[in-house]
Protein backbone atom coordinates (compact mmCIF):
# COMPACT_ATOMS: atom_id res chain seq x y z
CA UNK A 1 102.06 314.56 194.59
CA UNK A 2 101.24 313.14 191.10
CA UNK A 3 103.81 310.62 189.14
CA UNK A 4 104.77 311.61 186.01
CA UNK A 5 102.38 308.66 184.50
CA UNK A 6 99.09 310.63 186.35
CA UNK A 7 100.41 313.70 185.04
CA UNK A 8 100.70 312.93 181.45
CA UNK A 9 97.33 310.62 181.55
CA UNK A 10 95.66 313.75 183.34
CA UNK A 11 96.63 315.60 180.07
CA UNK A 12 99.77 317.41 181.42
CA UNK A 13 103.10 317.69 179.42
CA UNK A 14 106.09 315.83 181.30
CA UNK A 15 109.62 316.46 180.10
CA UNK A 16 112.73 317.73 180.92
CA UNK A 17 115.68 319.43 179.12
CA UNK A 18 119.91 318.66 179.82
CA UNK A 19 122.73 320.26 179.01
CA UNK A 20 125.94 317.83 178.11
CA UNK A 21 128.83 317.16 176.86
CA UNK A 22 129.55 314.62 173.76
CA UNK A 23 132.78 314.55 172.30
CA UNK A 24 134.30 317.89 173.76
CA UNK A 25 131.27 319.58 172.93
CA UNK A 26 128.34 321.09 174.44
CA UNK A 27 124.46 319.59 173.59
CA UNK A 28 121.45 320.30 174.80
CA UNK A 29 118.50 317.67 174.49
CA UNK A 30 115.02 318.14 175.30
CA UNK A 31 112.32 315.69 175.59
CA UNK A 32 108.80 315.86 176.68
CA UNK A 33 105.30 313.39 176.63
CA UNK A 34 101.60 314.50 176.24
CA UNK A 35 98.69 312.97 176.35
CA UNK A 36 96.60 314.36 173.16
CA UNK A 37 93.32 313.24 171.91
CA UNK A 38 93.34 309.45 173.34
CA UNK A 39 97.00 309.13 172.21
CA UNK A 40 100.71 310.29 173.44
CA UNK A 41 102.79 312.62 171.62
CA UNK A 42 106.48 312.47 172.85
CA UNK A 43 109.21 315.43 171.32
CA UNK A 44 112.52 314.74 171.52
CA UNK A 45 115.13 317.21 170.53
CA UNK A 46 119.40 317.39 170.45
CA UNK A 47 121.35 320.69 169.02
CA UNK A 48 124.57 321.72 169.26
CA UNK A 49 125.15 324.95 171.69
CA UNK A 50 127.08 326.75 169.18
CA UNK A 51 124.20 325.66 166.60
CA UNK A 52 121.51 327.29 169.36
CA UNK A 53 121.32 330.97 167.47
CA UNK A 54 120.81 329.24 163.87
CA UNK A 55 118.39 326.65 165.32
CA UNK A 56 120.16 323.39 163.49
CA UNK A 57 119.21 320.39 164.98
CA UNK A 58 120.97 316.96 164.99
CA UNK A 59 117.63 316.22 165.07
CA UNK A 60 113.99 317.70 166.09
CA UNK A 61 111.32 314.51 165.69
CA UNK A 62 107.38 314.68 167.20
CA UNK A 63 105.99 311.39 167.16
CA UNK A 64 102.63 310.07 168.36
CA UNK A 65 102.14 306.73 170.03
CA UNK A 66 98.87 304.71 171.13
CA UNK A 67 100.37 304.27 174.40
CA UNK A 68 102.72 305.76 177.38
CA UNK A 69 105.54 302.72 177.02
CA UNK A 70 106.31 303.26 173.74
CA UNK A 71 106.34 306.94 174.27
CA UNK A 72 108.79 306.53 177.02
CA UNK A 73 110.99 303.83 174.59
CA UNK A 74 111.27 305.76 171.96
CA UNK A 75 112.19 309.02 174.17
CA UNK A 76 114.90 306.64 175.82
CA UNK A 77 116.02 305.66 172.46
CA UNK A 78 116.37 309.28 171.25
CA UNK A 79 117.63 311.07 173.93
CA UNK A 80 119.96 308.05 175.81
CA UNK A 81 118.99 308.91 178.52
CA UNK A 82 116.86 307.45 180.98
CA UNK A 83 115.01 310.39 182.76
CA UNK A 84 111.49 310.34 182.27
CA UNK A 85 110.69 307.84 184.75
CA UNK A 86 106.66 306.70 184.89
């Protein structure tokens, strides 16, 4: 079986999506790393449940990155969460 690092160098999307609770209410936050053209795109996303049918993210961000650790920081950073491991 591949680590998540060989899957996203071997041009597979790695990610994940959660379902919690801030503050008495319900969020869902996705996050996900690509390798794309020689450099890593990593989407991180946090909405409101009761925002879900109007699609209003807190926010909804796409960056690219030249290399895998600071696609993993910054989806760490966003999401607080430490679940894409390498």
């Amino acid at each position: 079986m591949l680590t998540a690092s060989e899957n996203i160098e071997s041009g597979k999307q790695h990610g994940y999506e959660i379902c919690t609770v801030i503050e008495h209410k319900k969020y869902w936050i996705s996050a996900a790393i690509q390798k794309y053209n020689g450099k890593y795109k990593a989407y991180v996303s946090k909405i409101e449940e009761s925002n879900m049918i109007s699609e209003i993210y807190d926010f909804n961000i796409v960056k690219t990155f030249p290399n895998l650790n600071d696609a993993y920081t910054f989806v760490r950073q966003k999401s607080k969460k430490v679940i894409l491991n390498h």
